[in-house]
N, C-alpha and C. Protein backbone atom coordinates (compact mmCIF):
# COMPACT_ATOMS: atom_id res chain seq x y z
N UNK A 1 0.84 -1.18 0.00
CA UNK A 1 0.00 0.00 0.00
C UNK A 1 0.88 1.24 0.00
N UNK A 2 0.65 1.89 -0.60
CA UNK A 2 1.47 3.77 -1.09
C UNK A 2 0.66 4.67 -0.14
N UNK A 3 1.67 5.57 0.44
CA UNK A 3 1.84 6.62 1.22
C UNK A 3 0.55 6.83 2.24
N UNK A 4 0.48 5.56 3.13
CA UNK A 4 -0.48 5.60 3.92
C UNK A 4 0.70 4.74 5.41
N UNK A 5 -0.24 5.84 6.67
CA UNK A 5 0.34 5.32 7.53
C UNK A 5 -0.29 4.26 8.75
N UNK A 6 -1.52 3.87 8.31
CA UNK A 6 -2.03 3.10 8.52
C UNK A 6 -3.67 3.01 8.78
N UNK A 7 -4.33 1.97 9.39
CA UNK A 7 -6.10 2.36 9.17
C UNK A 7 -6.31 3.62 9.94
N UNK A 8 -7.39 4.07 9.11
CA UNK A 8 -7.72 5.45 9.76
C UNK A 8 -8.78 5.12 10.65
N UNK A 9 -9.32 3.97 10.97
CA UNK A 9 -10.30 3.20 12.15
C UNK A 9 -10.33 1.87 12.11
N UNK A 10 -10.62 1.67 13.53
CA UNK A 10 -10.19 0.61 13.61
C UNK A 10 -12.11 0.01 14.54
N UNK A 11 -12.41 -0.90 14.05
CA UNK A 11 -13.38 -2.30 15.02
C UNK A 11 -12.93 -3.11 15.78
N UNK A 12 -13.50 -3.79 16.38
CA UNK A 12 -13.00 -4.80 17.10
C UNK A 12 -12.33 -6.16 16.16
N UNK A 13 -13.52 -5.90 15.20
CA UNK A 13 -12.57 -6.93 14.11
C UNK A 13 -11.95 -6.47 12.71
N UNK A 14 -12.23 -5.40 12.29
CA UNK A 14 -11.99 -4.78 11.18
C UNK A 14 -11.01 -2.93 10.71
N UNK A 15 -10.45 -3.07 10.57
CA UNK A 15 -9.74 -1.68 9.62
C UNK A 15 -10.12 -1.28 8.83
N UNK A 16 -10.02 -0.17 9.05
CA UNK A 16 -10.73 0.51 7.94
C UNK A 16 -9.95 2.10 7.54
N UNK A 17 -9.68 1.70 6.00
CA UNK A 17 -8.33 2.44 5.39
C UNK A 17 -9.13 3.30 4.57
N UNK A 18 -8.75 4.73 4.35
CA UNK A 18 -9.01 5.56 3.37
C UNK A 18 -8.08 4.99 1.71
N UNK A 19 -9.09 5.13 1.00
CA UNK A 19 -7.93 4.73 -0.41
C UNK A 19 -6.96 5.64 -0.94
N UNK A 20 -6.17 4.84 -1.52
CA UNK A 20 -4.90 4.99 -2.32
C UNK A 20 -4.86 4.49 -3.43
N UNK A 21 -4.09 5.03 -4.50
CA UNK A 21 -3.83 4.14 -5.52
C UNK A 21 -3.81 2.74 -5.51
N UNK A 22 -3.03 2.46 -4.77
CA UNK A 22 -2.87 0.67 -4.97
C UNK A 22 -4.19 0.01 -4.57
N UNK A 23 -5.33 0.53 -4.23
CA UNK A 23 -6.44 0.05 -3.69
C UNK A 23 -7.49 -0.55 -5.25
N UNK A 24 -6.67 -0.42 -6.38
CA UNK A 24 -7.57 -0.35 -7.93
C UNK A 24 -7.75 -1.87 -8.39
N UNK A 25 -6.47 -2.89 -8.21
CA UNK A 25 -6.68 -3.90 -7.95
C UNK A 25 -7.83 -4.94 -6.86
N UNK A 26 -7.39 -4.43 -5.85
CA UNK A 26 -8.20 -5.09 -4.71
C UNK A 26 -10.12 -4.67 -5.11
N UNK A 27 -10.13 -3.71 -5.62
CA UNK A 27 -11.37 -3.57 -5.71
C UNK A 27 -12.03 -4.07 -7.09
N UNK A 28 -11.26 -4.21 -8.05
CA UNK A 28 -11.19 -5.14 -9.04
C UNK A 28 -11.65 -6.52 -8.63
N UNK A 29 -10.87 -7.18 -7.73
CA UNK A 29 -11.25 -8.28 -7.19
C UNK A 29 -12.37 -8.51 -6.14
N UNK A 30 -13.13 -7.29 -5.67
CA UNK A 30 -14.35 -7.41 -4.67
C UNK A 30 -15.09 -7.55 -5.46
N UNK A 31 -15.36 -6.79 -6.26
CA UNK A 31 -16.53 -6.91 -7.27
C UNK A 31 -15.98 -7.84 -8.67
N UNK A 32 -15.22 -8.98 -8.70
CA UNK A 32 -15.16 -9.76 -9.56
C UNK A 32 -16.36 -10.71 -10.15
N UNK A 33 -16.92 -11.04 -8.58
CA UNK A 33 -18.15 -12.33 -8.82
C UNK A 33 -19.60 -11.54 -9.35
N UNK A 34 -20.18 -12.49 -9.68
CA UNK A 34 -21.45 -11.77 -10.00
C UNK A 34 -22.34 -11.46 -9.64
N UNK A 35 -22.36 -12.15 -8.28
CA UNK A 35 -23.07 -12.13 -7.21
C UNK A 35 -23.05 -10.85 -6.45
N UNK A 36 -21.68 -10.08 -6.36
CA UNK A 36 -21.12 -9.27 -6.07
C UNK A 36 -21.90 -7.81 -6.26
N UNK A 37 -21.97 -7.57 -7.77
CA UNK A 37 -22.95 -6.49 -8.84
C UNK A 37 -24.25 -6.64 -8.88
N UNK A 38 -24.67 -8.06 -8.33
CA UNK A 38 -26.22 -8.35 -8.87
C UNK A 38 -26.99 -6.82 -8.35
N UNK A 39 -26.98 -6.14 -7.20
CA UNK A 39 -27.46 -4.89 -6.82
C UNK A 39 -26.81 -3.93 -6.78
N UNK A 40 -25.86 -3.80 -7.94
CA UNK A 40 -25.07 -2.19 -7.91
C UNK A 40 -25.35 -1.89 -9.23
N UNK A 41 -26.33 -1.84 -10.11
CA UNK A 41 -26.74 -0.94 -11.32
C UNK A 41 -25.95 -2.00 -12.38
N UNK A 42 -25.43 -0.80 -13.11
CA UNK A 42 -24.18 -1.11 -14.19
C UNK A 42 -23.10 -1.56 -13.43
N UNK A 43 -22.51 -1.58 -12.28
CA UNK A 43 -21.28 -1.72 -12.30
C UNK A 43 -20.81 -2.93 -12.74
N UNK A 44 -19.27 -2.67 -13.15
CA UNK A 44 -18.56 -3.75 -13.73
C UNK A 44 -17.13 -4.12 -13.50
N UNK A 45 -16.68 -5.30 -12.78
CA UNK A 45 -15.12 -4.95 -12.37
C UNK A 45 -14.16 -5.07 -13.26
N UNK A 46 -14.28 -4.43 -14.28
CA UNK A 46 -13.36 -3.95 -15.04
C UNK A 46 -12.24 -2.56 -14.73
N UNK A 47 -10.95 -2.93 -14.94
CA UNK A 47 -10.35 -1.54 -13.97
C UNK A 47 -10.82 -0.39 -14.40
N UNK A 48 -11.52 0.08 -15.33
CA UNK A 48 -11.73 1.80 -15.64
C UNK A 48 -12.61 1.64 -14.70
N UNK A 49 -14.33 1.16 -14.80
CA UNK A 49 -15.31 1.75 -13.82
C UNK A 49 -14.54 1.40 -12.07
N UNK A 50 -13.34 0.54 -12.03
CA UNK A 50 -13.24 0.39 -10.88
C UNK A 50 -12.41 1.69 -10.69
N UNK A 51 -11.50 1.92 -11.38
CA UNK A 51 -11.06 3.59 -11.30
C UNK A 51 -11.38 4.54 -10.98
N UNK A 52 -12.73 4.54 -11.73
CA UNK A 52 -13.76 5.75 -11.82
C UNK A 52 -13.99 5.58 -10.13
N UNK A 53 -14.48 4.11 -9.93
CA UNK A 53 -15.00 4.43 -8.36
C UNK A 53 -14.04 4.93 -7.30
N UNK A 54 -12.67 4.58 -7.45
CA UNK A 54 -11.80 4.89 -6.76
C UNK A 54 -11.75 6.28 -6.69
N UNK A 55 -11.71 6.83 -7.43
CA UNK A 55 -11.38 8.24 -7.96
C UNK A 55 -12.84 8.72 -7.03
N UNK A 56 -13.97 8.40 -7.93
CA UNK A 56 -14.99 9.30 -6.52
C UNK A 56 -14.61 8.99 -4.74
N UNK A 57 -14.26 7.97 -4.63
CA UNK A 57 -14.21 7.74 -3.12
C UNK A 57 -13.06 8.51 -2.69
N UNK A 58 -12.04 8.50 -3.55
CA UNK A 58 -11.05 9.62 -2.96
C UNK A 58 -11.19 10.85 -2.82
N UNK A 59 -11.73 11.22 -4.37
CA UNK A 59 -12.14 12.57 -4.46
C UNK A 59 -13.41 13.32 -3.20
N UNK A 60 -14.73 12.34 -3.28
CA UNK A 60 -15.29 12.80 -1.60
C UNK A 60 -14.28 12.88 -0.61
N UNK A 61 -13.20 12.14 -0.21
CA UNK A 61 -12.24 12.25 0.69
C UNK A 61 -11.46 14.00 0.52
N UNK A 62 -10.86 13.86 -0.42
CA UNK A 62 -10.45 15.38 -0.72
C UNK A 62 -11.19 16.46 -0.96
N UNK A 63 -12.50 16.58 -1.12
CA UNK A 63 -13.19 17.71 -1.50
C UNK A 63 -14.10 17.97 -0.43
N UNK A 64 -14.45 16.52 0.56
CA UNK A 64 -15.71 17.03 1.70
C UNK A 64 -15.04 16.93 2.98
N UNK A 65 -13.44 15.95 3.27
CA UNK A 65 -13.39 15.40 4.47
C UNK A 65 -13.96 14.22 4.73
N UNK A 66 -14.65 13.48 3.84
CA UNK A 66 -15.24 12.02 4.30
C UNK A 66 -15.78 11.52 2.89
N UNK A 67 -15.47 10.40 3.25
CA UNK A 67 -15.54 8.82 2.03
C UNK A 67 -15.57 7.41 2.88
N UNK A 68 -15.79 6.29 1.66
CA UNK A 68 -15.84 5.67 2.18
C UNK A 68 -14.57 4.76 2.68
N UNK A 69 -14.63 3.41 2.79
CA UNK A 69 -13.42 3.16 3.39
C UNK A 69 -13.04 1.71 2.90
N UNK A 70 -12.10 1.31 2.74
CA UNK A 70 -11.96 -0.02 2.12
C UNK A 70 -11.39 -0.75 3.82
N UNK A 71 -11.95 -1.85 3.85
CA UNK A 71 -11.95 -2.68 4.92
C UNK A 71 -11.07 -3.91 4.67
N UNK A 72 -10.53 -3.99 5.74
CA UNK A 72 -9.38 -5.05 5.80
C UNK A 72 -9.60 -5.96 7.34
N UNK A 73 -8.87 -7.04 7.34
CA UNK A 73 -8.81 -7.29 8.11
C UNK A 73 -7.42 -6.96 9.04
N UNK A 74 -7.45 -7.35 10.71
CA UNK A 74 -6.04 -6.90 10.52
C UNK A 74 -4.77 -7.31 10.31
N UNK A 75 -4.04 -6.69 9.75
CA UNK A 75 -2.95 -7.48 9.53
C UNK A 75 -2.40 -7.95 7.99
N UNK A 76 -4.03 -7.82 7.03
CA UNK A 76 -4.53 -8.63 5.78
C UNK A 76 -4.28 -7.22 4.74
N UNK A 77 -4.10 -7.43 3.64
CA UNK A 77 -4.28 -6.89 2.83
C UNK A 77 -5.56 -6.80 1.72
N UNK A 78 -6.30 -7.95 1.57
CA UNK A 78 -7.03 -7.53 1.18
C UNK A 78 -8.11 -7.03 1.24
N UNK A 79 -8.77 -6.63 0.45
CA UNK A 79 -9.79 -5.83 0.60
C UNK A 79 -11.24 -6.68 0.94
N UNK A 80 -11.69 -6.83 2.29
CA UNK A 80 -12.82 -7.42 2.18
C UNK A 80 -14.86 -6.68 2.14
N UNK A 81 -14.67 -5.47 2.55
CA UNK A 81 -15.61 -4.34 1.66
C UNK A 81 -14.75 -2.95 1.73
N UNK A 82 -15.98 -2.36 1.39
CA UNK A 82 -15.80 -0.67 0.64
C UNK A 82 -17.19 -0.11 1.58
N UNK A 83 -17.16 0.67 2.54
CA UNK A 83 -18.01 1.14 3.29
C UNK A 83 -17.82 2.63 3.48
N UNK A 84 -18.90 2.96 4.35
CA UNK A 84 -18.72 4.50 4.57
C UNK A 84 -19.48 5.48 4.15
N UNK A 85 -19.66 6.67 4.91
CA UNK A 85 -20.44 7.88 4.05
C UNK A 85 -19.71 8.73 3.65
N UNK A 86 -20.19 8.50 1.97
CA UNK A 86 -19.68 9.57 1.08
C UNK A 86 -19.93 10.71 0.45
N UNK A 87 -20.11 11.73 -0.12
CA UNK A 87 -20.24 12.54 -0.63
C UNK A 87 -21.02 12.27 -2.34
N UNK A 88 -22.56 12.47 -2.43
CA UNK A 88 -23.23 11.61 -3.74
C UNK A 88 -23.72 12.68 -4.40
N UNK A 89 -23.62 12.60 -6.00
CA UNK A 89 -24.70 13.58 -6.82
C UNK A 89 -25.26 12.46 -7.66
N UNK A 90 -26.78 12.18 -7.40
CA UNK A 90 -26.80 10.73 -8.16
C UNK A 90 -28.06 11.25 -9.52
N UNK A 91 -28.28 12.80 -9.65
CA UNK A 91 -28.54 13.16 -11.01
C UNK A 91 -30.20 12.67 -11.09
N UNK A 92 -30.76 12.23 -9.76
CA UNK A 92 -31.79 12.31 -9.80
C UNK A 92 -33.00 13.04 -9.11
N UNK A 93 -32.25 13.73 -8.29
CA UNK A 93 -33.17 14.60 -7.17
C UNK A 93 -33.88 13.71 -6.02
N UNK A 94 -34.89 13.52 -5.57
CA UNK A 94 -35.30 13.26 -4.06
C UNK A 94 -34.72 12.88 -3.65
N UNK A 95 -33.77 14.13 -2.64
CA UNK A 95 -33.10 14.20 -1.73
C UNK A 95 -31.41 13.02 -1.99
N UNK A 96 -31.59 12.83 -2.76
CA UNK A 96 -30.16 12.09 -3.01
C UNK A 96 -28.72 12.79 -4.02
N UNK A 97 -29.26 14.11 -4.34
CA UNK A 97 -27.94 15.04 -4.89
C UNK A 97 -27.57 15.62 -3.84
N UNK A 98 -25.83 15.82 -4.25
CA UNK A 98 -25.56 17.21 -3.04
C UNK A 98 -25.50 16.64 -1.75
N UNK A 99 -25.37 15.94 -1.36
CA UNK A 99 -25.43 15.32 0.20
C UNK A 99 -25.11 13.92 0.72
N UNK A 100 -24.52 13.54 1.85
CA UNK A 100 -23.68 12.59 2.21
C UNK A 100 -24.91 11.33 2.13
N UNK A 101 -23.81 10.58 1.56
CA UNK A 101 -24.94 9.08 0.90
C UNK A 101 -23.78 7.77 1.75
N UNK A 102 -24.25 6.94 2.73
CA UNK A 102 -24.02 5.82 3.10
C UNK A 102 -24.26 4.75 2.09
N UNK A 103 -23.20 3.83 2.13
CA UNK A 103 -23.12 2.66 1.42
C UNK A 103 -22.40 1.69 1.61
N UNK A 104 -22.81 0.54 1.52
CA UNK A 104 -21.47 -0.68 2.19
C UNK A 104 -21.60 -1.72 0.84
N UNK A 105 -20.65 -2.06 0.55
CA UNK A 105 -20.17 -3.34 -0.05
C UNK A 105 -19.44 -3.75 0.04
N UNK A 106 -20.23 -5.67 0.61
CA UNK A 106 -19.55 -6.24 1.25
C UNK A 106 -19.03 -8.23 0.68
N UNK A 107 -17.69 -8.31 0.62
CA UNK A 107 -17.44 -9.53 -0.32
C UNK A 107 -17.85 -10.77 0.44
N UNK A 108 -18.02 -11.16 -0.55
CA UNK A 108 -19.48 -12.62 -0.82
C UNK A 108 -18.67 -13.64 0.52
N UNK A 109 -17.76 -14.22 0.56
CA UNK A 109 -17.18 -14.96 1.60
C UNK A 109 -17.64 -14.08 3.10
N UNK A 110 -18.05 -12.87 3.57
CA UNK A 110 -17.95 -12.50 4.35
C UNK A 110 -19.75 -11.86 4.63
N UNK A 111 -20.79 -12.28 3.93
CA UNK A 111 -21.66 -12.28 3.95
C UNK A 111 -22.74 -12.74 5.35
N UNK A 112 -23.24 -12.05 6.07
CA UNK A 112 -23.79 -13.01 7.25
C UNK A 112 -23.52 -13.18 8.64
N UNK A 113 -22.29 -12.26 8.30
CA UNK A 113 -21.44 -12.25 9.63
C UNK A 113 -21.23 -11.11 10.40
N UNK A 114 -22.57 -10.05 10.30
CA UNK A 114 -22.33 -8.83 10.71
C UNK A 114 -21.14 -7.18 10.37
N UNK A 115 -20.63 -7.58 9.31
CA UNK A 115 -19.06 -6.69 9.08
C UNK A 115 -19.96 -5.32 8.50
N UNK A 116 -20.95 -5.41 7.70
CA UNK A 116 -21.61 -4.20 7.10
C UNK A 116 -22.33 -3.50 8.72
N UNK A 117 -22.69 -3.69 9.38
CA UNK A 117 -23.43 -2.99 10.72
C UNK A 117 -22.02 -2.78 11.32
N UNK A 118 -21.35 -3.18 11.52
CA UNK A 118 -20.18 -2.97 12.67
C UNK A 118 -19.31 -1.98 12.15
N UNK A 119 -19.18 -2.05 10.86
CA UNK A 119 -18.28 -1.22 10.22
C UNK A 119 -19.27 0.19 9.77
N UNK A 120 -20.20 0.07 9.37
CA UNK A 120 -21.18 1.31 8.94
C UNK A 120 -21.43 2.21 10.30
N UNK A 121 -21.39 1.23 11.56
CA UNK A 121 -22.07 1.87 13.09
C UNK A 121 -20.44 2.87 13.16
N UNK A 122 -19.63 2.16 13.13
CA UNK A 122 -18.03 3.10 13.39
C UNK A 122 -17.97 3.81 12.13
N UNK A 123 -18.38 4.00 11.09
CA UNK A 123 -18.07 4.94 10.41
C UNK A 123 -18.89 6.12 10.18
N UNK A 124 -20.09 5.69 10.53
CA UNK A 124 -21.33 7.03 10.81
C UNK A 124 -20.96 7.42 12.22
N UNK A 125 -20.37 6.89 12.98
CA UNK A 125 -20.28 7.77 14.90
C UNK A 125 -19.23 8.61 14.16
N UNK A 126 -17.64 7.65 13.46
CA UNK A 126 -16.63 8.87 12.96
C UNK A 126 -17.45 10.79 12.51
N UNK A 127 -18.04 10.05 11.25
CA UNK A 127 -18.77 11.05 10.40
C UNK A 127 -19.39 12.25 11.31
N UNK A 128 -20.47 11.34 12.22
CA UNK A 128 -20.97 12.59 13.10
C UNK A 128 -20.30 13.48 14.01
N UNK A 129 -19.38 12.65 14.34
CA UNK A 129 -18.13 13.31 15.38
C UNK A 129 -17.33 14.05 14.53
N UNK A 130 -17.29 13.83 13.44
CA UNK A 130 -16.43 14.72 12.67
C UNK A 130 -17.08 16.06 12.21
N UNK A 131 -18.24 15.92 11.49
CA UNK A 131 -18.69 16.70 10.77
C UNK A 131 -20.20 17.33 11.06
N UNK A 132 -20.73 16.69 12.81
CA UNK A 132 -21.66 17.02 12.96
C UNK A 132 -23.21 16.30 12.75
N UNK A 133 -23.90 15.29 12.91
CA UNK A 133 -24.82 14.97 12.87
C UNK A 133 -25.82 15.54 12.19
N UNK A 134 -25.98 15.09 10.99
CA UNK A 134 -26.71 15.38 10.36
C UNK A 134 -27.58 14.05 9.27
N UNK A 135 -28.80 14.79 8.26
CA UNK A 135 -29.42 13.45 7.08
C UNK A 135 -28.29 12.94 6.53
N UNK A 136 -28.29 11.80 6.53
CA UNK A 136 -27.10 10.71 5.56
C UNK A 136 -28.46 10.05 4.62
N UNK A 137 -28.49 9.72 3.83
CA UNK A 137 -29.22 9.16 2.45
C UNK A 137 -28.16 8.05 2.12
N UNK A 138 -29.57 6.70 1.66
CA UNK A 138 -28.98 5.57 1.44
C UNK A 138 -29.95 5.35 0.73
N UNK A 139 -29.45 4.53 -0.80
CA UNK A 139 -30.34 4.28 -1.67
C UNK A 139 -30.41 2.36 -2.06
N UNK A 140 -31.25 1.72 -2.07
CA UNK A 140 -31.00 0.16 -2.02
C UNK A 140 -31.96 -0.39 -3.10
N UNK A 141 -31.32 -1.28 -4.10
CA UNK A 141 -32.05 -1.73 -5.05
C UNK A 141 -33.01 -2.61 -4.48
N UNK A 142 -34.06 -2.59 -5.48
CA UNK A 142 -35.33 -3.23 -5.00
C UNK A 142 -34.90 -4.82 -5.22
N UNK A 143 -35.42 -5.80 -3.92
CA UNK A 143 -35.32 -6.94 -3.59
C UNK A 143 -34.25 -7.31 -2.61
N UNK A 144 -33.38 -6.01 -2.25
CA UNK A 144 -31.76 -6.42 -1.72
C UNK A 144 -31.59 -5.93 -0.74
N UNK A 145 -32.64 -7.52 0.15
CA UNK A 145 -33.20 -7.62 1.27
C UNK A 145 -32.21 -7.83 2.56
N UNK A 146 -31.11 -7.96 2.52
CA UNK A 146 -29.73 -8.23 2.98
C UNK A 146 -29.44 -6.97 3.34
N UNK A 147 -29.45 -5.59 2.35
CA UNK A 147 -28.78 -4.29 2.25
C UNK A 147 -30.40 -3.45 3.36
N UNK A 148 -31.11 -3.78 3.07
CA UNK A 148 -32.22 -3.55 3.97
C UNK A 148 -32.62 -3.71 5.32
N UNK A 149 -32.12 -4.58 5.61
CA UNK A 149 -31.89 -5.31 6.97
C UNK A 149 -30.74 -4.20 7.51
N UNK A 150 -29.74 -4.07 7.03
CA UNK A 150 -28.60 -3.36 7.60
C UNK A 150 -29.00 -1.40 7.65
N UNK A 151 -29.85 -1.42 6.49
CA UNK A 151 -29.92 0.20 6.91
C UNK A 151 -31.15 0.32 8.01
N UNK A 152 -31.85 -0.58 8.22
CA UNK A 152 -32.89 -0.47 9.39
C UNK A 152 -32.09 -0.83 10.60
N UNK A 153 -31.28 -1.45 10.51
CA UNK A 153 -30.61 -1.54 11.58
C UNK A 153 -29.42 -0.07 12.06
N UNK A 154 -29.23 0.50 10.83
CA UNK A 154 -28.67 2.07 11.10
C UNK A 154 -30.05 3.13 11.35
N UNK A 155 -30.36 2.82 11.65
CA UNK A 155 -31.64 3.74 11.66
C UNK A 155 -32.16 4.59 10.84
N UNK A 156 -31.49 4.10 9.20
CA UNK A 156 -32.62 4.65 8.10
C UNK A 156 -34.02 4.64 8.24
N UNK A 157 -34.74 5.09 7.34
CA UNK A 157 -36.29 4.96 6.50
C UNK A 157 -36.78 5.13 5.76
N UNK A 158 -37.08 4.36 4.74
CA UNK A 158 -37.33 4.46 3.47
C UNK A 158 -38.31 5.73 3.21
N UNK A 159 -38.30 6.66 2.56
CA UNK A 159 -38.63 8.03 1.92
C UNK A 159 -39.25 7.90 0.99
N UNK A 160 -38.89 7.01 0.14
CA UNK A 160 -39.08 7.29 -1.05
C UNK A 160 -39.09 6.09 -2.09
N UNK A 161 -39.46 6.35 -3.72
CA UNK A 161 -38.68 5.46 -4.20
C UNK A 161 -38.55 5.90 -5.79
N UNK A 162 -37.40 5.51 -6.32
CA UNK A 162 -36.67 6.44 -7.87
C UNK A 162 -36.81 5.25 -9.06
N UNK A 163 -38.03 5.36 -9.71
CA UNK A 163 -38.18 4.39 -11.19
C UNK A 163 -37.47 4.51 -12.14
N UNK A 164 -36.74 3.73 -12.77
CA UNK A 164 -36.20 4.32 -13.49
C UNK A 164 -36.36 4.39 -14.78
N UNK A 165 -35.58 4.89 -15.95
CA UNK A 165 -36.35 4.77 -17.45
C UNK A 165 -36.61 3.19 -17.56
N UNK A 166 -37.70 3.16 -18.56
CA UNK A 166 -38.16 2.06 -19.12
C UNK A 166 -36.90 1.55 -19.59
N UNK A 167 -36.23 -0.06 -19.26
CA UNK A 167 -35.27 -0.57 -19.75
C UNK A 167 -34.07 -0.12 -18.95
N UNK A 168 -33.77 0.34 -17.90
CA UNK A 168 -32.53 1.10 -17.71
C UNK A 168 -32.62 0.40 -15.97
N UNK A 169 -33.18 -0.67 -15.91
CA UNK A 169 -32.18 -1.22 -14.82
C UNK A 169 -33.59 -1.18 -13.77
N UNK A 170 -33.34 -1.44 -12.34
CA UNK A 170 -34.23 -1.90 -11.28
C UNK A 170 -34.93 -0.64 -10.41
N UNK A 171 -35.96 -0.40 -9.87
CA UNK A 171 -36.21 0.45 -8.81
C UNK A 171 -35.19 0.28 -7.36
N UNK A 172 -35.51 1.96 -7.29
CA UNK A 172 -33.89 1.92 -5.88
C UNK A 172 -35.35 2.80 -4.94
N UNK A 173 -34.89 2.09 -3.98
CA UNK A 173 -35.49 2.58 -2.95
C UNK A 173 -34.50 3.28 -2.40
N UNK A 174 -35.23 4.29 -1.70
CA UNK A 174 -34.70 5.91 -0.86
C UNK A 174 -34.42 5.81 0.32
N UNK A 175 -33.82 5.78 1.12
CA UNK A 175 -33.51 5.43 2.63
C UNK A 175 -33.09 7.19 2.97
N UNK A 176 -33.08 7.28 4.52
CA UNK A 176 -32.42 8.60 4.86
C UNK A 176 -32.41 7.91 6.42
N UNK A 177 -31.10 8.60 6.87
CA UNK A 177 -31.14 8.60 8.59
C UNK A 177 -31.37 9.99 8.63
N UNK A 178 -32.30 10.60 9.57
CA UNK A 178 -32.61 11.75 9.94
C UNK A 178 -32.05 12.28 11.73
N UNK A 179 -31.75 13.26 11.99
CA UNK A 179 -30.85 13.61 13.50
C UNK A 179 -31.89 14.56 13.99
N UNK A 180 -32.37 13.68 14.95
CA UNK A 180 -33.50 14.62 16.07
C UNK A 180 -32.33 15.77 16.72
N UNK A 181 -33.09 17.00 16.37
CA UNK A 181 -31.77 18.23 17.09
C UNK A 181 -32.56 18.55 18.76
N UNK A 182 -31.66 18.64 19.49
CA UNK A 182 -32.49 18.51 20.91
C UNK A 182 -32.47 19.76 21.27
């Protein structure tokens, strides 16, 4: 790994590293299976769109102060998810441009075992401690009942929901965590 001095958080079982270059591979290989994409739109682990993603997750890192985080175990190098709240313009309006969007993806061997709640719970306390408590927006394809379970367990609620063109892929349901101000 290049010019990093180590996880920027840590779980009881998991690290969790801001990206770097060398992170283009490893994420190549999270999203290799197909199982992997079945609920992320188009994506494809081919290195450009995995680029592209790298590049936004860094770039929220450099432009807002917060992204998401590639997860390791410790000690491990590879990459076993990509979590965190990031910085989203997703070009469709209700409430999902312009504003910090939670998201976890998490690799298929590690499915079941709690790592998306444990790692999302430490990276939204970071976020709020960092930047203040505020709406985080989470958007979850329809049927991906797994990714659902975990934002009710962050204390999302579904808002909403975004159809999309005829032919152009699945309905995403709207999630938001909202911050009672006391």
């Amino acid at each position: 790994m290049a010019v990093t001095q180590g996880p920027f958080l840590k779980t009881a079982r998991f690290e969790l590293w801001k990206p770097t270059a060398d992170d283009l591979e490893g994420l190549c290989k999270l999203l290799a299976h197909e199982d992997m994409r079945r609920f992320l739109g188009p994506a494809s682990p081919d290195p450009m769109d995995q680029f592209n993603r790298l590049g936004r997750n860094a770039g929220s890192w450099a432009l807002y102060g917060y992204g998401t985080f590639y997860v390791r175990r410790p000690g491990e190098r590879d990459l076993i998810a990509n979590c965190g709240v990031f910085h989203s313009w997703r070009g469709f309006g209700k409430g999902m441009d312009d504003t910090p969007e939670a998201g976890w993806i998490v690799r298929q061997d590690c499915w079941g075992q709690g790592l998306a709640q444990e790692v999302m719970r430490a990276a939204i306390a970071w976020f709020d401690e960092a930047h203040g408590p505020r709406r985080i927006a989470c958007m979850i394809e329809d049927g991906n009942v797994a990714s659902e379970r975990v934002a009710d367990g962050l204390g999302f609620v579904q808002y909403g929901r975004h159809e999309p063109e005829e032919g152009r892929g699945a309905a995403i349901n709207l999630y938001e965590r909202l911050v009672c101000k006391a």
